[in-house]
Protein backbone atom coordinates (compact mmCIF):
# COMPACT_ATOMS: atom_id res chain seq x y z
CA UNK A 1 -34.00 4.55 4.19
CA UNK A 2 -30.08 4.95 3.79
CA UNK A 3 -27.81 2.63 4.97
CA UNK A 4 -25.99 4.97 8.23
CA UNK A 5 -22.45 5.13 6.80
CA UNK A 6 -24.49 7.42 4.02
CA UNK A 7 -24.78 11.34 5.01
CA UNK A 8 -26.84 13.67 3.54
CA UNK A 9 -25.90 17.50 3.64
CA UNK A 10 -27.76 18.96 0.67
CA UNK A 11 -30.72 18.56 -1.60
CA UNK A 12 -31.21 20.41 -4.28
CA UNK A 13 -33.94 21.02 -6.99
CA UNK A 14 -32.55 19.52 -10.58
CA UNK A 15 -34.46 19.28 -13.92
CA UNK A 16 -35.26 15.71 -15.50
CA UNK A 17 -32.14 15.39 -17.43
CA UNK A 18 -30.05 15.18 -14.77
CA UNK A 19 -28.30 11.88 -14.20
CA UNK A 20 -26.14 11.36 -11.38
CA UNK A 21 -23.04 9.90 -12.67
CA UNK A 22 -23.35 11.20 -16.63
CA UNK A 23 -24.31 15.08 -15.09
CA UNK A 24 -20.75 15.31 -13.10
CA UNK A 25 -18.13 17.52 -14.21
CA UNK A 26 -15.82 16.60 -11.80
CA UNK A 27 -14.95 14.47 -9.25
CA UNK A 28 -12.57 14.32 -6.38
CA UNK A 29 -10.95 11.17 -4.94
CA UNK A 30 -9.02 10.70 -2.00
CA UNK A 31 -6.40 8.28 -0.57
CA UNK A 32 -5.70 8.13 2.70
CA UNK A 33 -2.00 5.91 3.94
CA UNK A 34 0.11 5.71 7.23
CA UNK A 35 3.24 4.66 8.30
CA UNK A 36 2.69 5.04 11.57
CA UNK A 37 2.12 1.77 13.61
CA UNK A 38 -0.68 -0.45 12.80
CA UNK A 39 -3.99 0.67 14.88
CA UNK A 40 -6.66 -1.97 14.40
CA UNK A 41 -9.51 0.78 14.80
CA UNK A 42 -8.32 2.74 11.60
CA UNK A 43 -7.76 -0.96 9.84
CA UNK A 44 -11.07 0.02 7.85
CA UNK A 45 -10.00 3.34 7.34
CA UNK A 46 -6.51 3.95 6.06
CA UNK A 47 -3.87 1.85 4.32
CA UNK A 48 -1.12 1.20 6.55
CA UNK A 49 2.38 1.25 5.39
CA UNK A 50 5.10 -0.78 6.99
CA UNK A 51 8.17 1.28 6.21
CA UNK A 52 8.73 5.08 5.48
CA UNK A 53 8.59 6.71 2.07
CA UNK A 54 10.21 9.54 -0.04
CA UNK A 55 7.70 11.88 -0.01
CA UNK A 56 9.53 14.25 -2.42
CA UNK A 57 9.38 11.27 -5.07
CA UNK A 58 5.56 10.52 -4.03
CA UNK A 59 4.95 14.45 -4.85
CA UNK A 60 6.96 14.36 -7.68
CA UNK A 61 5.19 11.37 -9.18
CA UNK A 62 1.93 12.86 -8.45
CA UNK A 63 2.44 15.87 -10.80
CA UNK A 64 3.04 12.93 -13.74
CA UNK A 65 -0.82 11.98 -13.55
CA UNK A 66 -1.98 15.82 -14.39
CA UNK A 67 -3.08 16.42 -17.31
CA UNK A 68 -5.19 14.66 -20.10
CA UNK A 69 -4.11 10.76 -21.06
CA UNK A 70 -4.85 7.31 -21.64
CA UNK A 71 -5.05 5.66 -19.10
CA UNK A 72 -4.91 2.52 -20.11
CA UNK A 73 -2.37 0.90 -18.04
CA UNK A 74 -4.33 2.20 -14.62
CA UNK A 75 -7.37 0.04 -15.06
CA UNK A 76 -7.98 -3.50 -15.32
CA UNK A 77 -6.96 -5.29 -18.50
CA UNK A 78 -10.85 -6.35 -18.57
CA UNK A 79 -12.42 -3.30 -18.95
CA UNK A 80 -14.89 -2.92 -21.44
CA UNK A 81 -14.73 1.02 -21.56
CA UNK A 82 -13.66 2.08 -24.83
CA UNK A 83 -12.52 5.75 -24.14
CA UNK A 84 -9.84 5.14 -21.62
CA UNK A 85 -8.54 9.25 -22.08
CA UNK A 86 -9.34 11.19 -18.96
CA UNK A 87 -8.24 14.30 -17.27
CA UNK A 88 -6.89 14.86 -14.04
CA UNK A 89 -6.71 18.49 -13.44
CA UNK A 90 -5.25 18.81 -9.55
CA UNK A 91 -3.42 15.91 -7.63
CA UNK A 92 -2.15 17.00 -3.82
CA UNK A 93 -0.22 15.41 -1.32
CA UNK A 94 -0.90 16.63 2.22
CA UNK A 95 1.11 15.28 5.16
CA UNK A 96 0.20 15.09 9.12
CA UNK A 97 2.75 13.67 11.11
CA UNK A 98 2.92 9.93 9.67
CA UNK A 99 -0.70 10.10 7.87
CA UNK A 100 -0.83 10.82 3.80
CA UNK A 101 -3.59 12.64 2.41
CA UNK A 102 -3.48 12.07 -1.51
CA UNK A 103 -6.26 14.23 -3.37
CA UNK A 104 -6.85 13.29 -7.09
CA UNK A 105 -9.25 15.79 -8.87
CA UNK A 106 -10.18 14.50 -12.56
CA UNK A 107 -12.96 14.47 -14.97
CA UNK A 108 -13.89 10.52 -14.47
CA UNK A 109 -11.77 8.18 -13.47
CA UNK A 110 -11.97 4.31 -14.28
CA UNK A 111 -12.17 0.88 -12.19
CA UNK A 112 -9.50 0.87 -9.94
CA UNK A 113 -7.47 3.76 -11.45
CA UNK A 114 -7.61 5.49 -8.66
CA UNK A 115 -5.74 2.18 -6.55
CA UNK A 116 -3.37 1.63 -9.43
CA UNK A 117 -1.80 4.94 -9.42
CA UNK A 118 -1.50 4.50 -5.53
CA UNK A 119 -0.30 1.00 -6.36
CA UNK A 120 2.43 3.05 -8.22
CA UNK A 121 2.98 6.05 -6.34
CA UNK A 122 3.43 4.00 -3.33
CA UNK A 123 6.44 2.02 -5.48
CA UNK A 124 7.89 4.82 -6.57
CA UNK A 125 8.11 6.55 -2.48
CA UNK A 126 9.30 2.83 -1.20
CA UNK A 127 12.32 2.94 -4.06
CA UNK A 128 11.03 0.49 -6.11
CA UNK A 129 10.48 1.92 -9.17
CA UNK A 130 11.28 4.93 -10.84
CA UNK A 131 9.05 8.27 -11.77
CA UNK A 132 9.63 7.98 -16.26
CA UNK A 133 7.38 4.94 -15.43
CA UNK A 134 4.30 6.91 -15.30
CA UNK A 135 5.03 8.56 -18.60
CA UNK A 136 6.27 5.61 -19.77
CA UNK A 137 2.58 3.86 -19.30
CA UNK A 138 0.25 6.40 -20.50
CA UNK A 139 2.35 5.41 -24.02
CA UNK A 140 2.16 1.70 -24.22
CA UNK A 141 -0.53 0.31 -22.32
CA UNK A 142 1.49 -2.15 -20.31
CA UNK A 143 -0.69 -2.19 -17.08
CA UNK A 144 1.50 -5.92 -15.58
CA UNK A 145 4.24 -3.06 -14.88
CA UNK A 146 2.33 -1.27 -12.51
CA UNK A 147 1.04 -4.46 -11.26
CA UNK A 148 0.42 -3.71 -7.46
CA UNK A 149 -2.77 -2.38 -6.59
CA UNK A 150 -2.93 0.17 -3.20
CA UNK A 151 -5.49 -1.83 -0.91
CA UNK A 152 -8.98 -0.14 -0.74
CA UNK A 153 -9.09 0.76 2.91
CA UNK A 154 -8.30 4.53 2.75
CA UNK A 155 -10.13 5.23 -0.53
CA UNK A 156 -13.00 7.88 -0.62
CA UNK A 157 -15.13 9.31 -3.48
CA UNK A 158 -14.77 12.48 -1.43
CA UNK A 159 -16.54 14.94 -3.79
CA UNK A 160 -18.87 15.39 -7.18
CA UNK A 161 -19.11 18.75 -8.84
CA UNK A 162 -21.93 19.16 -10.96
């Protein structure tokens, strides 16, 4: 009765208070981008990049988002959510060849936060703006500076821990 693009590898036994999304303690995002040249069978798959980055910078940037803040600035200016404070306890950058593997490990994680910080991580490794920014927005809640969003191809919910 799922849809094919939906796997399962485990069931497991839980008591009637479970609830899906409310019983998580974790959760584990990741972002997948290239710069390698554009391949229209991983268009669906992977954000491509036209130019190379600093990785260094990209790393560097990453380590910024651990920790516990407000994160504010990384979600729409729409949301409804009140409590915009989350936790992100391990971020990772893994490279192969021309292919970026970005691994985000948090307690939640809003609309689009995820994309944002790409949005900005992806700035920051291009040149185009600078690390402090990060800090800089978990303080005053100015989300039109980190106003480009990282495109969705290449995003995966890759992993709840209950």
């Amino acid at each position: 009765m799922l849809p094919n693009d939906i796997y399962i590898r485990e069931v497991e036994k839980v008591d009637n208070e479970f609830h899906a999304r409310y019983s998580a303690k974790k959760k584990e995002y990741r972002y997948y981008l290239t710069t390698a040249e554009y391949n229209p069978l991983r268009r669906n798959y992977i954000s491509f990049l036209k130019q190379d980055v600093d990785i260094d910078k990209m790393r560097e940037a990453l380590k910024h988002f651990e920790g516990t803040h407000d994160f504010t600035s990384f979600t729409p200016t729409n949301n409804k959510v009140k409590d915009k404070v989350r936790t992100i306890y391990e971020t990772h950058l893994n490279v192969h060849d021309k292919d970026l593997e970005f691994i985000f490990i948090g307690n939640g994680f809003l609309q689009y936060q995820v994309r944002i910080m790409m949005g900005l991580i992806i700035e920051i490794g291009l040149g185009k703006k600078e690390i402090e920014l990060i800090d800089y927005l978990f303080e005053h809640h100015e989300r039109f500076k980190a106003e480009y969003t990282a495109p969705p191809q290449g995003l995966y919910l890759w992993k709840v821990y209950y």
